[in-house]
Protein backbone atom coordinates (compact mmCIF):
# COMPACT_ATOMS: atom_id res chain seq x y z
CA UNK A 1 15.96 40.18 -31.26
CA UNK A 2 13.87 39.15 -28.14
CA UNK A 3 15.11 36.73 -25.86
CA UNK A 4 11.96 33.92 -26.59
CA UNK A 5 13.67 34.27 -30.15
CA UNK A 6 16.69 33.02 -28.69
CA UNK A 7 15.99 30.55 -26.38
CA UNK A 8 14.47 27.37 -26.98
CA UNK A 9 11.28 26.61 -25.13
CA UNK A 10 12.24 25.26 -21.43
CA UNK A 11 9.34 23.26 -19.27
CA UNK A 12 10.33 23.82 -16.08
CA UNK A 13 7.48 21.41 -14.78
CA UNK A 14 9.40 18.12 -16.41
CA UNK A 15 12.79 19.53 -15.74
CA UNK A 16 13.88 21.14 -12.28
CA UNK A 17 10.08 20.68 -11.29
CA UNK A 18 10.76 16.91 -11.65
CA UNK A 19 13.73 17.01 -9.61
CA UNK A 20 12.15 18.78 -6.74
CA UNK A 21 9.63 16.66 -6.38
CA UNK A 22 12.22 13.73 -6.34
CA UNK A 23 14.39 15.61 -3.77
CA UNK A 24 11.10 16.11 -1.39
CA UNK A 25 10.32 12.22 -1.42
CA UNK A 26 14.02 11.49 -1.35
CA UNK A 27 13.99 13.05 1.73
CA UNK A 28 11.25 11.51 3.14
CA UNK A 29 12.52 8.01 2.22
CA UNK A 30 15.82 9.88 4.03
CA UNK A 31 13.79 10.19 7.33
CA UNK A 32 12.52 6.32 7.42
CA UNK A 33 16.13 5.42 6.94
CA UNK A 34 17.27 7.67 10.25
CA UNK A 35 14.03 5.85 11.77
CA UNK A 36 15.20 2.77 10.76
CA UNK A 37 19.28 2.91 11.37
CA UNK A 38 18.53 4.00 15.07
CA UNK A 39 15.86 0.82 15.36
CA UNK A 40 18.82 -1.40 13.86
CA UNK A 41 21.28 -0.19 16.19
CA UNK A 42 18.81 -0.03 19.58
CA UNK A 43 17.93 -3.49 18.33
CA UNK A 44 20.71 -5.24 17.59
CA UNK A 45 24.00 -3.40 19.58
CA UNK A 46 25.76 -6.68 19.35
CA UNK A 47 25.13 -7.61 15.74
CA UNK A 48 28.01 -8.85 13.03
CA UNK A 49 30.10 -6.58 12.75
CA UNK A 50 29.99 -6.51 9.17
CA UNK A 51 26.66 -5.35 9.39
CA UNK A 52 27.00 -2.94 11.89
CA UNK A 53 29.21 -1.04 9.42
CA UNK A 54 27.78 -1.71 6.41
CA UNK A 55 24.26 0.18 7.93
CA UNK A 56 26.37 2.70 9.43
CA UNK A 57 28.22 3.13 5.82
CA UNK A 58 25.39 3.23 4.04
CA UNK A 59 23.43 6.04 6.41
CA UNK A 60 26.15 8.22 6.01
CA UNK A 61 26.31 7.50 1.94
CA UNK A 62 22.77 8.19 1.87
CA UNK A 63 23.07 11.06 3.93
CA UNK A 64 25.74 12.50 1.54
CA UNK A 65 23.62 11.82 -1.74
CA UNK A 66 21.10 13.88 0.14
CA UNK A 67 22.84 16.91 0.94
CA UNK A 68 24.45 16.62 -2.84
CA UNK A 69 21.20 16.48 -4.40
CA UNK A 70 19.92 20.05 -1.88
CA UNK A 71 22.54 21.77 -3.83
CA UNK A 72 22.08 20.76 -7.03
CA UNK A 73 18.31 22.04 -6.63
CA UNK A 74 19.53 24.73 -4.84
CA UNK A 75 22.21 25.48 -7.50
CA UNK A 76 19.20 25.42 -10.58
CA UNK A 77 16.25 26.82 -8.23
CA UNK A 78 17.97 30.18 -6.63
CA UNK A 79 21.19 30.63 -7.85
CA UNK A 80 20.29 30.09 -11.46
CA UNK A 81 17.18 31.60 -10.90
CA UNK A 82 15.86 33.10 -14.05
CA UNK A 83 18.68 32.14 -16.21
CA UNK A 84 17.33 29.45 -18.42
CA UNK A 85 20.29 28.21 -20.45
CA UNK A 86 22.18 27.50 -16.81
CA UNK A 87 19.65 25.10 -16.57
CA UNK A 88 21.27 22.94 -19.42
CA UNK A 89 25.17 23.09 -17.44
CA UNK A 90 25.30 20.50 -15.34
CA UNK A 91 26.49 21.26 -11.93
CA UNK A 92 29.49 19.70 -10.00
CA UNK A 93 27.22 17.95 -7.27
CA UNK A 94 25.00 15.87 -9.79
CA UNK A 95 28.20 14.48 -10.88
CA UNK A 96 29.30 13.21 -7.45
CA UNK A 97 26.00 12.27 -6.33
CA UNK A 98 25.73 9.85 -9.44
CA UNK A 99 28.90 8.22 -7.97
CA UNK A 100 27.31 8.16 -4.73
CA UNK A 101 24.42 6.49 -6.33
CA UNK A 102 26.45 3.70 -7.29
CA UNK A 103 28.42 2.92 -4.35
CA UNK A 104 25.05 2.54 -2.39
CA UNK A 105 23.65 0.10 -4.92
CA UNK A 106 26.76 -1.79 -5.67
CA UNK A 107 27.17 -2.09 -1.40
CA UNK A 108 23.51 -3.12 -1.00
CA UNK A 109 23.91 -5.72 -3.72
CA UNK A 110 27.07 -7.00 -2.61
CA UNK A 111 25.73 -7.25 1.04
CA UNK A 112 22.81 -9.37 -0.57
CA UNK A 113 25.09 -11.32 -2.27
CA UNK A 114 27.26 -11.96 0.89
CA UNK A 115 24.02 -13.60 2.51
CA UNK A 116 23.60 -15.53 -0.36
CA UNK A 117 26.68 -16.81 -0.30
CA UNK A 118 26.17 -17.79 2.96
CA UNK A 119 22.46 -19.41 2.37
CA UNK A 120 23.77 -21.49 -0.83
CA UNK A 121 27.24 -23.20 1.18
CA UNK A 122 24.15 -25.28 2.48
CA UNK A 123 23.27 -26.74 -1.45
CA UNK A 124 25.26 -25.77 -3.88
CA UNK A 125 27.29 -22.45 -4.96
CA UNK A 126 26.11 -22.03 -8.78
CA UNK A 127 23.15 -19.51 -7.85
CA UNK A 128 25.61 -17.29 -5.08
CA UNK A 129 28.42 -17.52 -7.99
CA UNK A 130 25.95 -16.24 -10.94
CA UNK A 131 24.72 -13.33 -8.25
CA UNK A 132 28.49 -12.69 -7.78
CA UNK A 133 28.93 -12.47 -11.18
CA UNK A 134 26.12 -10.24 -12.17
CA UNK A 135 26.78 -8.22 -8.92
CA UNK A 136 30.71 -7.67 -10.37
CA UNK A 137 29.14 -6.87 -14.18
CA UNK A 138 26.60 -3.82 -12.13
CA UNK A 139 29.79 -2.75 -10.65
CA UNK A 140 31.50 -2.40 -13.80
CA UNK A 141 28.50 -0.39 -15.29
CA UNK A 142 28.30 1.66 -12.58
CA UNK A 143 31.71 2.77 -12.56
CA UNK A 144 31.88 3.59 -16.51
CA UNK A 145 28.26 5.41 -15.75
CA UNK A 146 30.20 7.81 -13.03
CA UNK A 147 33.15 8.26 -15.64
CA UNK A 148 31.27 8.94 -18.42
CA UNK A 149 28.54 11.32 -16.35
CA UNK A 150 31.97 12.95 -15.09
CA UNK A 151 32.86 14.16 -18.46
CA UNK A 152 29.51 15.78 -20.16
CA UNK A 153 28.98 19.47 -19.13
CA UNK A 154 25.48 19.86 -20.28
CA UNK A 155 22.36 17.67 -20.09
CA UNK A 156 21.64 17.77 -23.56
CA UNK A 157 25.36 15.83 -23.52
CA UNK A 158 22.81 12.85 -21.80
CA UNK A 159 22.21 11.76 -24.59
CA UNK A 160 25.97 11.24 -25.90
CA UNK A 161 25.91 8.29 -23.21
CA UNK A 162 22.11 7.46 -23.43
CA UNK A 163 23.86 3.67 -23.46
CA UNK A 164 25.49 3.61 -20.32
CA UNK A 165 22.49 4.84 -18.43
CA UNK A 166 20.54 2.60 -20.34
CA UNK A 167 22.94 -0.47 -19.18
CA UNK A 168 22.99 1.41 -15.75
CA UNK A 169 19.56 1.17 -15.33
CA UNK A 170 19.02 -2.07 -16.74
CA UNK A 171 21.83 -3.72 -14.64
CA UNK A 172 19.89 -2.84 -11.63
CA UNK A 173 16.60 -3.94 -12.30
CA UNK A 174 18.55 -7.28 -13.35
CA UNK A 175 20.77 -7.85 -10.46
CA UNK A 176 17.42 -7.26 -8.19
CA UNK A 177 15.50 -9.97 -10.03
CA UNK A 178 18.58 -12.28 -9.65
CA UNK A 179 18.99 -11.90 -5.81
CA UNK A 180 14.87 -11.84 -5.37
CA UNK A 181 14.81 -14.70 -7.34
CA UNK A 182 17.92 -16.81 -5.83
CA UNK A 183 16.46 -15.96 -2.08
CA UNK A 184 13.09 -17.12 -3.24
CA UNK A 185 14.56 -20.13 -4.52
CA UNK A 186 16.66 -20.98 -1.99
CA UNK A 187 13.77 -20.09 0.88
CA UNK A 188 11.65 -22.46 -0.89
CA UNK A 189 14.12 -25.03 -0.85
CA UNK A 190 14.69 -24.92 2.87
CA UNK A 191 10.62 -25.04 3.25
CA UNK A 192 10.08 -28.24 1.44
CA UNK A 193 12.88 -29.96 3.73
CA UNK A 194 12.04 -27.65 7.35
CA UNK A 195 10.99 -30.27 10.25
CA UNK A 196 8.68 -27.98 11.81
CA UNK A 197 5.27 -26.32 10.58
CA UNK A 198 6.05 -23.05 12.59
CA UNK A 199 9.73 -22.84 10.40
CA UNK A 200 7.25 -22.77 7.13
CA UNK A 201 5.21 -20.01 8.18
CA UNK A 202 8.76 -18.31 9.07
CA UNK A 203 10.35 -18.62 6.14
CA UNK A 204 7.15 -17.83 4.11
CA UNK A 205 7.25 -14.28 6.06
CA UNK A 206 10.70 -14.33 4.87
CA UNK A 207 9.96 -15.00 1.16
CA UNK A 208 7.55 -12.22 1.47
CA UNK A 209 9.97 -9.64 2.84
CA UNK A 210 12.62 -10.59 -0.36
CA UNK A 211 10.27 -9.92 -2.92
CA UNK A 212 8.60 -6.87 -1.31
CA UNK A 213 12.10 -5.32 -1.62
CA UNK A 214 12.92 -6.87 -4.70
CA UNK A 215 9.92 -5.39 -6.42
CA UNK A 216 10.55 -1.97 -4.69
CA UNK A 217 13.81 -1.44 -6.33
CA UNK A 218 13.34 -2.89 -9.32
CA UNK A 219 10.09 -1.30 -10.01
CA UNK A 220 11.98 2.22 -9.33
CA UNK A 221 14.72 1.40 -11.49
CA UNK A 222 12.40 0.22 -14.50
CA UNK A 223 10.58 3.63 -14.15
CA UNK A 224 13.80 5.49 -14.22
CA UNK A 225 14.91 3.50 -17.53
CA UNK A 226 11.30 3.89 -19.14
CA UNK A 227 11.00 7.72 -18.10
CA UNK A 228 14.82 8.70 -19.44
CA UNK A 229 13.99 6.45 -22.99
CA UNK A 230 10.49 7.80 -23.78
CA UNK A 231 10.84 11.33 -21.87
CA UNK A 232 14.68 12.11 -23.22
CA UNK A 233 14.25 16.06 -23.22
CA UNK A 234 12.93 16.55 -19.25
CA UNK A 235 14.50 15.14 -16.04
CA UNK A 236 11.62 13.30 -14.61
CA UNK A 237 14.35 10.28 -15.05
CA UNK A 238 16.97 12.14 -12.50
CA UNK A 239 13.49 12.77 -10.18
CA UNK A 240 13.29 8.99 -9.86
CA UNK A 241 16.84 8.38 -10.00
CA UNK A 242 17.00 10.42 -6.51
CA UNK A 243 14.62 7.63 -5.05
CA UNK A 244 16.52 4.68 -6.29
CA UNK A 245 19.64 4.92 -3.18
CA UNK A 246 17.18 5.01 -0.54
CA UNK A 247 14.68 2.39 -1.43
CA UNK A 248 17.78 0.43 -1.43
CA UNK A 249 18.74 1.64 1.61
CA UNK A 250 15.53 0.98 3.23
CA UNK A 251 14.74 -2.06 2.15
CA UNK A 252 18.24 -3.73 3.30
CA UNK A 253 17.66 -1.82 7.08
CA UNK A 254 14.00 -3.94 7.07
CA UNK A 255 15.57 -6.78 6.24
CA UNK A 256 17.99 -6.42 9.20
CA UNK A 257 15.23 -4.79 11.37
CA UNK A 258 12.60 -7.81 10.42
CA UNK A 259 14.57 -10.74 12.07
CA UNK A 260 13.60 -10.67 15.73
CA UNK A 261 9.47 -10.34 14.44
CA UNK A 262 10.09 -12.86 12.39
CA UNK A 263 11.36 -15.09 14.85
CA UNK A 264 8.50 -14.66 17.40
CA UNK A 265 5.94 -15.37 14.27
CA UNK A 266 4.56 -18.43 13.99
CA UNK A 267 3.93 -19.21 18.46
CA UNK A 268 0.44 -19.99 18.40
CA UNK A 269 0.82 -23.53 17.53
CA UNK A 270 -0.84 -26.22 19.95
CA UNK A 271 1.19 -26.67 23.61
CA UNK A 272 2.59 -29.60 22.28
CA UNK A 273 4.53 -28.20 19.44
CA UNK A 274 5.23 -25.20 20.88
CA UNK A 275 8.55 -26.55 22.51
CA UNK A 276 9.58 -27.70 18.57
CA UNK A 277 8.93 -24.07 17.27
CA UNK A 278 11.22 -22.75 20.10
CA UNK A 279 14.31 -24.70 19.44
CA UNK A 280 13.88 -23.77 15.61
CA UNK A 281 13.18 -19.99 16.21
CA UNK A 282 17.14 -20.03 15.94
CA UNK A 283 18.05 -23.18 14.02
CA UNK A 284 16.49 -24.77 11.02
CA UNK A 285 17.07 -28.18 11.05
CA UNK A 286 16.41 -29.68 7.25
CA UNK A 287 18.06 -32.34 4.93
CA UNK A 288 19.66 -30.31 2.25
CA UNK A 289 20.98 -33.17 0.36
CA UNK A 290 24.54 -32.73 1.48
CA UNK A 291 26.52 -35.55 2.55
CA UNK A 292 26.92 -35.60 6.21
CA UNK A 293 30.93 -34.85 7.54
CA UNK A 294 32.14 -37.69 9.08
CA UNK A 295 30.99 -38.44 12.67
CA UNK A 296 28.26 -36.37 11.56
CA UNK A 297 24.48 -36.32 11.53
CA UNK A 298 22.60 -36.60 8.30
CA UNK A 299 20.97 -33.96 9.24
CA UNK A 300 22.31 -29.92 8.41
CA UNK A 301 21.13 -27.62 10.55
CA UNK A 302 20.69 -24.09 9.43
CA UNK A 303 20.57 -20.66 11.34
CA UNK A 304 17.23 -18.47 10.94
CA UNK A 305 19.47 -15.70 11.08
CA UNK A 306 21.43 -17.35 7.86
CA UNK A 307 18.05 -16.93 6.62
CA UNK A 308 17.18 -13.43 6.94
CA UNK A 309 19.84 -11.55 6.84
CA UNK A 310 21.10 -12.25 10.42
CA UNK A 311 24.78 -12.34 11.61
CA UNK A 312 26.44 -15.72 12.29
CA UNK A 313 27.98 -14.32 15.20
CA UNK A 314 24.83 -13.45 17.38
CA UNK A 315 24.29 -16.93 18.38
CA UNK A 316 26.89 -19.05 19.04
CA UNK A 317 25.73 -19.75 22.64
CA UNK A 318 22.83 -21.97 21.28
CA UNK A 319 25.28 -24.53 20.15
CA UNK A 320 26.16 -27.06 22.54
CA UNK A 321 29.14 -28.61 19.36
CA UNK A 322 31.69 -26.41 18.65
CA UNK A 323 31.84 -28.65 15.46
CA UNK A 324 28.81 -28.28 14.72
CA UNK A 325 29.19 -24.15 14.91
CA UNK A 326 31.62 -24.14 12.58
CA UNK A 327 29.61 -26.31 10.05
CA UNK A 328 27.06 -23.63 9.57
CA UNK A 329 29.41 -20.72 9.58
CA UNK A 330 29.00 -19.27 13.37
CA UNK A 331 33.13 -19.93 13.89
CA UNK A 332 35.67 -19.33 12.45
């Protein structure tokens, strides 16, 4: 009996071809995110340091979901070479890298939620507490993703758990639509009630920037969840999924990496206003509909960092009230 009577047809194009085109852009993406960690860190050396570690977290998670997906291609493309039904056995280091895939997500979205949190103390907490929410539910169906990926030993076994990569993929492209659309909101918010014209043209950069990355990953993760539904037999699904970490990655580290251009936008206003856009390049001062503390002005005044992404340590040497500091979160 000849061997094409044995084996089922294999296209190598929508299989390991797939992947290898995902691991070549992967590691493009990977080069913009060195780019971009050494600009954050040149940039910002004195930053919160709960973003300094986050961003130096994440490079080294992405930098580990690289080298894990090199030797799964490596494992199918020269040390399988030739034998097609090793093709089907799923290697150790897809495994881990799905894991991998999950922690960066989960940390990017938590980080997002974080600065959320932050933005909505100045309103009200329903929209940080749904993101929290949905953030924790992603986590969940991230985790039983990695357990469930951990146990199949073939890729035709996919489709025992077609649900949880389903959810997993889902979840994502949820959660990003959430936080796009709870920064958009509360960016809009703060533009209706901003004091100064050059703050609006700020904070309209701003909205920009959210949805530019909100669209990126989502976008990614919607192909990814169309590709493994409609192309089940092929791994042109796993070719995506090797993009989705470091679009996430990426678009977080321009985020960070955005603030001080953003901050010098908006300077070509008349001589006369000029002085106004330079007290609110750091401070947004707005009426947010809170009631004012006691002693306290009706007005609230809100960082630009709190804005976009910034750290509420960076500066506390603007503020002339050490009440007033710890109002909008820059003490403790």
């Amino acid at each position: 009996m000849s061997t094409s009577e044995v084996l089922p047809p294999v296209n190598l194009g929508l299989t390991i071809g797939a992947a290898l085109i995902g691991l070549v852009l992967s590691a493009v993406l990977f080069g913009v995110t060195v780019l971009q960690t050494w600009i954050y860190y040149h940039e910002y050396p004195n930053d919160w340091a709960m973003y300094r570690y986050s961003v130096g977290i994440l490079w080294i998670m992405d930098a580990l979901h690289l080298s894990l997906t090199i030797h799964a291609v490596y494992h199918y493309l020269v040390n399988s070479f030739g034998q097609f039904l090793a093709l089907d056995v799923v290697v150790w280091s897809f495994k881990v890298q799905i894991a991998i895939n999950v922690v960066i997500i989960v940390g990017v979205q938590s980080l997002y939620a974080v600065r959320l949190w932050k933005l909505g103390r100045h309103f009200h907490k329903f929209l940080p507490w749904l993101v929290i929410v949905v953030v924790a539910g992603g986590t969940a169906i991230g985790i039983l993703l990695a357990y469930e990926v951990c146990q199949i030993s073939t890729f035709s076994g996919l489709q025992d758990i077609a649900w949880a990569v389903d959810a997993a993929f889902a979840s994502a492209t949820a959660i990003d639509f959430v936080i796009s659309g709870a920064m958009c909101y509360y960016l809009q918010k703060t533009r209706r009630k901003a004091d100064f014209s050059s703050t609006n043209s700020k904070i309209f950069v701003l909205m920009r920037f959210v949805l530019i990355s909100g669209l990126a990953t989502s976008a990614c993760s919607t192909v990814a969840l169309i590709t493994f539904v409609t192309l089940p037999t092929t791994l042109v699904f796993l070719g995506v999924e090797f993009l989705l970490t470091k679009l996430y990655v990426n678009s977080f580290l321009a985020m960070l990496n955005a603030r001080k251009r953003i901050s010098g936008s908006g300077g070509t206003e008349v001589s006369s206003s000029r002085s106004d856009a330079a007290r609110t390049s750091k401070v947004l001062r707005l009426n947010t509909g809170i009631s004012p503390m006691e002693g306290g002005s009706s007005k609230n005044f809100i960082p630009l960092s709190e804005l976009s992404a910034g750290s509420p340590r960076t500066e506390p040497s603007h503020w002339h009230d050490p009440e007033e500091a710890r109002k909008v979160g820059f003490m403790a």
